[in-house]
C-alpha atoms as a PDB file:
ATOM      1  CA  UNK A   1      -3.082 -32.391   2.797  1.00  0.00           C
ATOM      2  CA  UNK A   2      -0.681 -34.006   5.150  1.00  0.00           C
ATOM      3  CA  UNK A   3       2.175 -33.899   7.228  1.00  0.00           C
ATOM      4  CA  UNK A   4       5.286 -34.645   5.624  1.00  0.00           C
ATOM      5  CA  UNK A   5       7.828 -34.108   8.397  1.00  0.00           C
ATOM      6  CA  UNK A   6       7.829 -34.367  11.806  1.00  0.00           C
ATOM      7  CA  UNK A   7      10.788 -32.581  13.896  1.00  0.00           C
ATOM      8  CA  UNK A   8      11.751 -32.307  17.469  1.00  0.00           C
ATOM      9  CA  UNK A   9      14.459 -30.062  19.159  1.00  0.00           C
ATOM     10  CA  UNK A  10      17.974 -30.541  19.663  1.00  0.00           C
ATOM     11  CA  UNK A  11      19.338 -28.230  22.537  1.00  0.00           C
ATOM     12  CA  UNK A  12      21.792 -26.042  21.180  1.00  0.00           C
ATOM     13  CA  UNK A  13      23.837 -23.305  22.584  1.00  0.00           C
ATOM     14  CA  UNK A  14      21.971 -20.022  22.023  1.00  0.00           C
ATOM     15  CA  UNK A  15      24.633 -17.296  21.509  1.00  0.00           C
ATOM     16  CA  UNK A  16      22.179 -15.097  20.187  1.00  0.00           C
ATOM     17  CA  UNK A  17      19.700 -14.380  23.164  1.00  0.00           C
ATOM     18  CA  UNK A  18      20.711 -13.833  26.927  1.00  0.00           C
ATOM     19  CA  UNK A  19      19.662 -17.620  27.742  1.00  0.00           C
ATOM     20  CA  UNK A  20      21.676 -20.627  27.626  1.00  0.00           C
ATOM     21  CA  UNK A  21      20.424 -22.963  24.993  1.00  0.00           C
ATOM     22  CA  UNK A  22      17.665 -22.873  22.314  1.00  0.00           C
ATOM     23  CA  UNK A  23      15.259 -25.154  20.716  1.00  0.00           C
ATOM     24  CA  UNK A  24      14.819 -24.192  17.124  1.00  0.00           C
ATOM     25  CA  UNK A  25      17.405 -27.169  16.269  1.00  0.00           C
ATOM     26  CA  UNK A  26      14.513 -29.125  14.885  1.00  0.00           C
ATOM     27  CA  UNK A  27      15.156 -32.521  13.000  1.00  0.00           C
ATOM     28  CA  UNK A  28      13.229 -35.330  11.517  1.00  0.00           C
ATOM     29  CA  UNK A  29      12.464 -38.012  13.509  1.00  0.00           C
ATOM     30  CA  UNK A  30      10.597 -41.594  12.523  1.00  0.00           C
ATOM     31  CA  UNK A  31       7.658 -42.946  14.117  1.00  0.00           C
ATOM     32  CA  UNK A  32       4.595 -41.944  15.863  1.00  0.00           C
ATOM     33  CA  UNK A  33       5.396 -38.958  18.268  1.00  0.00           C
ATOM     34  CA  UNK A  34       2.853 -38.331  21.586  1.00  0.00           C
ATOM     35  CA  UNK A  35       1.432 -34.755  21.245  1.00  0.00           C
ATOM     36  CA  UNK A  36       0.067 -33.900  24.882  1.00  0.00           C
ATOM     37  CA  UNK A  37      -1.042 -30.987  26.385  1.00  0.00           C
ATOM     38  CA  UNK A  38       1.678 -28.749  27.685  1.00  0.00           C
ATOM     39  CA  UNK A  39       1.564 -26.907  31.251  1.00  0.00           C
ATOM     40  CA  UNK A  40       1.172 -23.056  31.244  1.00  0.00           C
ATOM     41  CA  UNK A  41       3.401 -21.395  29.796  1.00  0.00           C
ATOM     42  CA  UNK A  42       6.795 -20.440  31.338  1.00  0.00           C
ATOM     43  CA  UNK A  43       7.628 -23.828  32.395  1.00  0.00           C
ATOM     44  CA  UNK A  44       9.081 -24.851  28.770  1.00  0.00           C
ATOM     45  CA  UNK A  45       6.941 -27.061  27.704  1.00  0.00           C
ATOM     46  CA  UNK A  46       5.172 -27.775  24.562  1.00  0.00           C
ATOM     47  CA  UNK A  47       3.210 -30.495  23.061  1.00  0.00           C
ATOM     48  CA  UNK A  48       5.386 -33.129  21.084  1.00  0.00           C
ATOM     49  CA  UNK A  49       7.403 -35.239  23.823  1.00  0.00           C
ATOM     50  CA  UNK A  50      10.761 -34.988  23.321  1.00  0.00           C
ATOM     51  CA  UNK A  51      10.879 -31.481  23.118  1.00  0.00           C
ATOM     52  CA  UNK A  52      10.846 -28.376  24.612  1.00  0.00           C
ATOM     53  CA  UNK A  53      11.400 -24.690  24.678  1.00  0.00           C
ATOM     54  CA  UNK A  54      13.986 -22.448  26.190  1.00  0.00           C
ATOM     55  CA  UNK A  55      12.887 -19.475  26.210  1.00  0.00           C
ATOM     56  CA  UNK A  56      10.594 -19.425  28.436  1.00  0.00           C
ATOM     57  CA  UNK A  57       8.968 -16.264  28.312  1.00  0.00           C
ATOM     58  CA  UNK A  58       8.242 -15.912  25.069  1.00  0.00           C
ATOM     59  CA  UNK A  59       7.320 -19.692  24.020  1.00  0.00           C
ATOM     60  CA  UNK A  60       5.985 -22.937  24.820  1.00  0.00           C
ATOM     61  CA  UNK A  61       2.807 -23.696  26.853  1.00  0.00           C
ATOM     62  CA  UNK A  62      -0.938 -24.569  25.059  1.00  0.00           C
ATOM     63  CA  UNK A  63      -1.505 -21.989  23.130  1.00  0.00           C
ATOM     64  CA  UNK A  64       2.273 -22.666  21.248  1.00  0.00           C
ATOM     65  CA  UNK A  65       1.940 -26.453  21.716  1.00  0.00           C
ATOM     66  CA  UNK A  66       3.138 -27.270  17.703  1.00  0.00           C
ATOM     67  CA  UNK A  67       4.436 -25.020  15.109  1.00  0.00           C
ATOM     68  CA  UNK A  68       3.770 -25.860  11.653  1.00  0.00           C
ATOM     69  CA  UNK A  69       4.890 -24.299   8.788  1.00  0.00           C
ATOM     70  CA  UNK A  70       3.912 -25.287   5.445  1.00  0.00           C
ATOM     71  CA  UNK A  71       6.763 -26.652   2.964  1.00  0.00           C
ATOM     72  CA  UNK A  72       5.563 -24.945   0.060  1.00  0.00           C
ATOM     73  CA  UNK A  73       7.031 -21.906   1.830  1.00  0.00           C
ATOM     74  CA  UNK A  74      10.064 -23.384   2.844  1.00  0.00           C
ATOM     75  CA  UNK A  75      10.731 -24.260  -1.005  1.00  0.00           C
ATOM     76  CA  UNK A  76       9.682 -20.574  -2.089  1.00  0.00           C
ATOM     77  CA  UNK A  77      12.396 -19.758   0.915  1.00  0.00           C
ATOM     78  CA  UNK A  78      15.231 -21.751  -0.596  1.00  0.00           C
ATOM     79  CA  UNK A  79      14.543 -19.791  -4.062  1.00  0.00           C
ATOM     80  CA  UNK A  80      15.199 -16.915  -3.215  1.00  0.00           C
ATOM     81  CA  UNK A  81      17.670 -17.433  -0.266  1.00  0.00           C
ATOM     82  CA  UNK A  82      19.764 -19.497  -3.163  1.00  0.00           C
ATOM     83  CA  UNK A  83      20.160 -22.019  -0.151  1.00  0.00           C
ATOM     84  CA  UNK A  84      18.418 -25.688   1.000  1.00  0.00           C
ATOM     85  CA  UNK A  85      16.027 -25.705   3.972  1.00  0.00           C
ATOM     86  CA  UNK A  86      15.744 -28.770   4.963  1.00  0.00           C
ATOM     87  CA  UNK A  87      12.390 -29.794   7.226  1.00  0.00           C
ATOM     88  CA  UNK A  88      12.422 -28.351  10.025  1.00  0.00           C
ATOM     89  CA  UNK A  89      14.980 -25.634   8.832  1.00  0.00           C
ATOM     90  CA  UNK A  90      12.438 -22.688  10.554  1.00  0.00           C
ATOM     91  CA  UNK A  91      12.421 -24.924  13.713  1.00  0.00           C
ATOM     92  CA  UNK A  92       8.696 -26.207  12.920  1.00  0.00           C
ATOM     93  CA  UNK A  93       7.519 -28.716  14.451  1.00  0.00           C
ATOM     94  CA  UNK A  94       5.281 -30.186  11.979  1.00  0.00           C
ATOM     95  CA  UNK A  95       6.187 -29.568   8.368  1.00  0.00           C
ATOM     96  CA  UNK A  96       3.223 -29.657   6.263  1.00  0.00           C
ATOM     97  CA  UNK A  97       2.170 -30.224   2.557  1.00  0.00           C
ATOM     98  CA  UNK A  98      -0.755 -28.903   0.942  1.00  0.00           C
ATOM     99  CA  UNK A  99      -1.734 -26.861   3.868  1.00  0.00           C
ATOM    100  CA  UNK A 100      -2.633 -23.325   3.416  1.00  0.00           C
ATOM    101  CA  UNK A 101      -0.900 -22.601   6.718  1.00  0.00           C
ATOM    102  CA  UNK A 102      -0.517 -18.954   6.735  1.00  0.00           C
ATOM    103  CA  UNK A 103      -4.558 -18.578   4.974  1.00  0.00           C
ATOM    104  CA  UNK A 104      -6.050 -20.842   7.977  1.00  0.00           C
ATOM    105  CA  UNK A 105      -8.130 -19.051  10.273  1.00  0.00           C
ATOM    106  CA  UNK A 106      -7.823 -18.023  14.208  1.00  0.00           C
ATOM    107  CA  UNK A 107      -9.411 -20.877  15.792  1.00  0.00           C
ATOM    108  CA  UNK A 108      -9.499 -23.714  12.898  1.00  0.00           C
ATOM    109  CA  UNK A 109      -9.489 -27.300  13.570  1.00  0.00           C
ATOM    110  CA  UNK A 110      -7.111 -29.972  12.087  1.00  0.00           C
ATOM    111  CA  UNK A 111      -7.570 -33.453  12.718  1.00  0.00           C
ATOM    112  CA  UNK A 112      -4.253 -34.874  12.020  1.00  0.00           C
ATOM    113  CA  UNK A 113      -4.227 -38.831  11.602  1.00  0.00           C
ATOM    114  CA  UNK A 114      -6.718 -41.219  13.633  1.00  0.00           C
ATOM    115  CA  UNK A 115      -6.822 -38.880  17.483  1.00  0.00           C
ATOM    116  CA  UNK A 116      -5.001 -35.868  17.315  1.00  0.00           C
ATOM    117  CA  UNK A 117      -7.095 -32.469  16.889  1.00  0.00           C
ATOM    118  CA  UNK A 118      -4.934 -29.220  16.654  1.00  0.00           C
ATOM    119  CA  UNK A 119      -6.035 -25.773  16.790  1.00  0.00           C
ATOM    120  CA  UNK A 120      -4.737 -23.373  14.651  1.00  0.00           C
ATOM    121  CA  UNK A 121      -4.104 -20.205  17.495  1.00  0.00           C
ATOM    122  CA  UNK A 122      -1.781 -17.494  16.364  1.00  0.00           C
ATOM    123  CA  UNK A 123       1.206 -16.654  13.857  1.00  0.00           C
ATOM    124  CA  UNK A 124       4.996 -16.743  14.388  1.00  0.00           C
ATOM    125  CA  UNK A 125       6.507 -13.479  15.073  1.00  0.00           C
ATOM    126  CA  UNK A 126      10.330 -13.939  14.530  1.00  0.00           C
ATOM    127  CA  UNK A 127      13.229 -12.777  17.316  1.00  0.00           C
ATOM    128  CA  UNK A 128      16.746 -12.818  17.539  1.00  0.00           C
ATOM    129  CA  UNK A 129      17.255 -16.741  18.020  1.00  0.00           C
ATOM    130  CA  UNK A 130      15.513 -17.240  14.624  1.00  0.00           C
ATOM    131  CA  UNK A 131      17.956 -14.434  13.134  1.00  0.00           C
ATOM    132  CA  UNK A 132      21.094 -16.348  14.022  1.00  0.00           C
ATOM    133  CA  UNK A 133      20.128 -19.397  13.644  1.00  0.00           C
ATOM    134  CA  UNK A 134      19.444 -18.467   9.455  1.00  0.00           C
ATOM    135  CA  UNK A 135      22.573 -16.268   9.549  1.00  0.00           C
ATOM    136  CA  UNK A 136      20.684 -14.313   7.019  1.00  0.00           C
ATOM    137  CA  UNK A 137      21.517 -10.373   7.466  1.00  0.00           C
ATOM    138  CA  UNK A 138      18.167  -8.577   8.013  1.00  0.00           C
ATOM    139  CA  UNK A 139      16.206 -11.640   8.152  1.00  0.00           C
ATOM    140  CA  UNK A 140      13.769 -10.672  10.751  1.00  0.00           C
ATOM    141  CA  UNK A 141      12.939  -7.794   8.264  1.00  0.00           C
ATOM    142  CA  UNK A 142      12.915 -10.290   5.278  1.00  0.00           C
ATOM    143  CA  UNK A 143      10.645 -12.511   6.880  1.00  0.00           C
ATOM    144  CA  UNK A 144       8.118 -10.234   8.485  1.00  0.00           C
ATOM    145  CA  UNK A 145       7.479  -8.414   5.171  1.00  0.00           C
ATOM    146  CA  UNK A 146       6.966 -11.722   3.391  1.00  0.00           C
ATOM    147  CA  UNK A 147       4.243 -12.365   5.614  1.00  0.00           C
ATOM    148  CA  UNK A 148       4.534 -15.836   5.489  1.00  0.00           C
ATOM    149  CA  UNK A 149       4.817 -16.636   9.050  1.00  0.00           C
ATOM    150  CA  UNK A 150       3.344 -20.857   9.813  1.00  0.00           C
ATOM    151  CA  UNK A 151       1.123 -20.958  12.449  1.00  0.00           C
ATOM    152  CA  UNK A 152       1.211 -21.798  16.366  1.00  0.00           C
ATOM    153  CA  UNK A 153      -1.693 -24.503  17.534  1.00  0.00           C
ATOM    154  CA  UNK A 154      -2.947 -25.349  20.517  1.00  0.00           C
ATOM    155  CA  UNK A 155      -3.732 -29.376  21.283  1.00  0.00           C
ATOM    156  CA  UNK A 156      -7.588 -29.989  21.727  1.00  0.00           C
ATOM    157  CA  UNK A 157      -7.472 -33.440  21.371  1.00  0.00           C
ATOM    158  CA  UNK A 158      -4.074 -35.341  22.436  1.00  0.00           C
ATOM    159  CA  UNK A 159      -2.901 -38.223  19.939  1.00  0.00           C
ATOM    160  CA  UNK A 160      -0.077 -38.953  17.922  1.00  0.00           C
ATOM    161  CA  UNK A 161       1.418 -37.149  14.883  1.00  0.00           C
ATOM    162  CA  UNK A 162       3.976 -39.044  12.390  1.00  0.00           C
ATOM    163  CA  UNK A 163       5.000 -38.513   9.040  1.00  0.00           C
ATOM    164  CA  UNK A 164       2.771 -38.786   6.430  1.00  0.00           C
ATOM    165  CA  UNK A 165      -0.267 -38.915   8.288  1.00  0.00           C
ATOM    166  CA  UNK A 166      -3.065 -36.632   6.530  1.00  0.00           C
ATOM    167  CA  UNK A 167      -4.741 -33.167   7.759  1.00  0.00           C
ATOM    168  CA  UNK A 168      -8.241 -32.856   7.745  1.00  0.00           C
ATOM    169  CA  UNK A 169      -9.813 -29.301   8.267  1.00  0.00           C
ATOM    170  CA  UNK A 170     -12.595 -30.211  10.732  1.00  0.00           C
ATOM    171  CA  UNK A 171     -13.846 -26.497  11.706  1.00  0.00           C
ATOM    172  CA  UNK A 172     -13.957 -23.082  10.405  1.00  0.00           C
ATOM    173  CA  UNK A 173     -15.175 -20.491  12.583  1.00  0.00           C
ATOM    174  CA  UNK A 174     -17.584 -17.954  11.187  1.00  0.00           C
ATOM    175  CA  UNK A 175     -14.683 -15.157  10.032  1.00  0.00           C
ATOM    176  CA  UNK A 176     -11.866 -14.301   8.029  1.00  0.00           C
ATOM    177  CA  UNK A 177      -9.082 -13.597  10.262  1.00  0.00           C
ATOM    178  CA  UNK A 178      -6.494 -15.799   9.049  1.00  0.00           C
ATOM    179  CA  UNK A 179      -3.096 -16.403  10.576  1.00  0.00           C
ATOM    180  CA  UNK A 180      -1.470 -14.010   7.735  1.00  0.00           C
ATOM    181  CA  UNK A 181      -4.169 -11.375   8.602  1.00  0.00           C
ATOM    182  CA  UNK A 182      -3.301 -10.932  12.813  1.00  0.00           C
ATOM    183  CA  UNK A 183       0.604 -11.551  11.523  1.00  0.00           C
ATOM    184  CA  UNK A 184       0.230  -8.310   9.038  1.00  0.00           C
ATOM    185  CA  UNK A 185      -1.807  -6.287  11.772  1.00  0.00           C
ATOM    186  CA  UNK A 186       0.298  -6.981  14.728  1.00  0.00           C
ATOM    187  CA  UNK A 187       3.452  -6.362  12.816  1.00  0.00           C
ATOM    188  CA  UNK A 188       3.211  -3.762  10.000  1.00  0.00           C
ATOM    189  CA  UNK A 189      -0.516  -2.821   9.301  1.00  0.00           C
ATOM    190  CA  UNK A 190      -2.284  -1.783  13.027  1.00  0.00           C
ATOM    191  CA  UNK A 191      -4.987  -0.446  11.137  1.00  0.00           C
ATOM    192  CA  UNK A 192      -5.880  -3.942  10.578  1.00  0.00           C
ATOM    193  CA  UNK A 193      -6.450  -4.607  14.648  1.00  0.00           C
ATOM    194  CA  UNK A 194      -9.492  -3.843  14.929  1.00  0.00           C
ATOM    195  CA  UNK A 195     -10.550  -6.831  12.818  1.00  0.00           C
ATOM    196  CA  UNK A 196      -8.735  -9.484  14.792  1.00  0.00           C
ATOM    197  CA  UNK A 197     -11.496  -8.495  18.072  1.00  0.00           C
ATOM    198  CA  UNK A 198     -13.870 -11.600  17.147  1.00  0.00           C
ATOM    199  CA  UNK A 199     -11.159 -14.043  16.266  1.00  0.00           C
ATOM    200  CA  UNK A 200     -11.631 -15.608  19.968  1.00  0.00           C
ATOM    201  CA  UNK A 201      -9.668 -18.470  19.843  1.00  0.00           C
ATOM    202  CA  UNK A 202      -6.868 -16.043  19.706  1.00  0.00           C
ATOM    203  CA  UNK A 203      -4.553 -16.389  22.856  1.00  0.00           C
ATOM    204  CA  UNK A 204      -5.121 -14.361  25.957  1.00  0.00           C
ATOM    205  CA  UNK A 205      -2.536 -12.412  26.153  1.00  0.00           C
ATOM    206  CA  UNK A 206      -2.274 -11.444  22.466  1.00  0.00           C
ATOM    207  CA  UNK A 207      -5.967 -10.210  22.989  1.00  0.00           C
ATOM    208  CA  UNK A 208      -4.711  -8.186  25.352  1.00  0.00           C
ATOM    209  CA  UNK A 209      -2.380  -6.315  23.529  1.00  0.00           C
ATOM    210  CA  UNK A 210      -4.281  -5.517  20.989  1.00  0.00           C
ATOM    211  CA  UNK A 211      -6.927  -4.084  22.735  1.00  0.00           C
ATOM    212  CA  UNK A 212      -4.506  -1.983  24.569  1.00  0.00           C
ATOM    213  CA  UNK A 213      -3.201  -0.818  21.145  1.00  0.00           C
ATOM    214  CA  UNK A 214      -6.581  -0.084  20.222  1.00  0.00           C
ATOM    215  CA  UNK A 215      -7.278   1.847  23.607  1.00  0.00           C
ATOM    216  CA  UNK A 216      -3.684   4.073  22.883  1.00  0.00           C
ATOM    217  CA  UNK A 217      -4.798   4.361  19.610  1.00  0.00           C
ATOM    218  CA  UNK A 218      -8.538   6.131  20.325  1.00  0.00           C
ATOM    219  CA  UNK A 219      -6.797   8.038  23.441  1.00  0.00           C
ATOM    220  CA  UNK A 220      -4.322   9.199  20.881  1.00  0.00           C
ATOM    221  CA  UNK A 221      -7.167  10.392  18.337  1.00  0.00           C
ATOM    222  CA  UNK A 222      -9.238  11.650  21.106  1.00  0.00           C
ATOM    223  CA  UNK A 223      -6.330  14.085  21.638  1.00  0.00           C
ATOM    224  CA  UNK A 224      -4.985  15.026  18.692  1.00  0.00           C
ATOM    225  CA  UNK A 225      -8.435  15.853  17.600  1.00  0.00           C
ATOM    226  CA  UNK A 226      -9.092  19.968  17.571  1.00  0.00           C
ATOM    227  CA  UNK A 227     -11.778  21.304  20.197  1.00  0.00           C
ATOM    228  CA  UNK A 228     -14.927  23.175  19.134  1.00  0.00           C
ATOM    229  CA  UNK A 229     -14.648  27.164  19.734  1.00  0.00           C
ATOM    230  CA  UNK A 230     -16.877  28.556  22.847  1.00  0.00           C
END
């Protein structure tokens, strides 16, 4: 297991979104690249310096510090898309090989070359930006139902991250809520929710959601259910 790209943003014009410039631009770049820490989110930051997000509300900040996404996927991509994807093509940050991205668990540890300790914190759900910047009709669709999303992951240890350095699974937590799993419930199967409650490591706000889903969801059974004759 290892990373075999590494790939930091290029601001772009964003024609696709009501913001000025976008991110997802992601290209190759040599060397060792600092992985930090970002600030909360909203400000635009994320972990690997030299980059950053744009849209602020809906990325950057610790809990989407890196985005990997494996490139076994990206190759099953270019199959049937009849088209190259290059590293970096989804706008990942790290691109990975032999990594069961999508299978790893809420809340898994990577140790990533001598320092730098990654944990794996929630899926990618795709938007507009990531529409337009494929030019694929439907591809939000597409890509949801394929339900292979990569992975968002927070920094626990700051390092370095270049290419070719190797991954090393350092902790599983004790359950089976994989990033594939909380990316199927929170997008086309809700009946799976109630299994993502004791995947902790998943971000605040996310757990939030979901347990107000799951609150709308028992209100909505308590009153659709029929009352008992007097």
């Amino acid at each position: 297991m290892k990373v075999l790209s590494v790939n930091v943003g290029r601001p772009r014009p964003n024609p696709w979104k009501g913001i000025g410039a976008t991110g997802i631009d992601k290209r190759p770049v040599d060397g060792p690249v600092p992985v930090t820490v970002p600030d909360r989110k909203g400000t635009g930051q994320v972990g690997l310096a030299g980059d950053r997000a744009y849209d602020v509300a809906h990325h950057g900040g610790p809990d989407q510090a890196v985005y990997a996404y494996a490139r076994e996927g990206l190759d099953r991509w270019e199959a049937e898309l009849g088209r190259a994807l290059p590293s970096g093509a989804f706008g990942e940050n790290l691109t990975t090989s032999g990594v069961d991205v999508d299978g790893a668990l809420i809340g898994e540890r990577w140790r990533i070359g001598a320092d730098l300790v990654l944990e794996v914190s929630c899926p990618r759900i795709p938007c507009g930006t990531f529409q337009g910047w494929l030019g694929e009709h439907g591809w939000i669709r597409r890509f949801t139902h394929a339900v292979r999303p990569g992975a968002y992951l927070r920094v626990v240890t700051p390092g370095s991250v270049r290419a070719g350095d190797p991954v090393e699974v350092v902790r599983r937590p004790d359950h089976d809520v994989t990033v594939a799993v909380v990316f199927r419930a929170t997008t086309l199967e809700p009946e799976l929710l109630p299994r993502l409650l004791v995947a902790d490591a998943l971000p605040g706000e996310d757990m939030e959601r979901i347990r107000r889903r799951l609150d709308a969801f028992a209100a909505g059974a308590a009153h659709d259910r029929p009352r008992e004759g007097r």
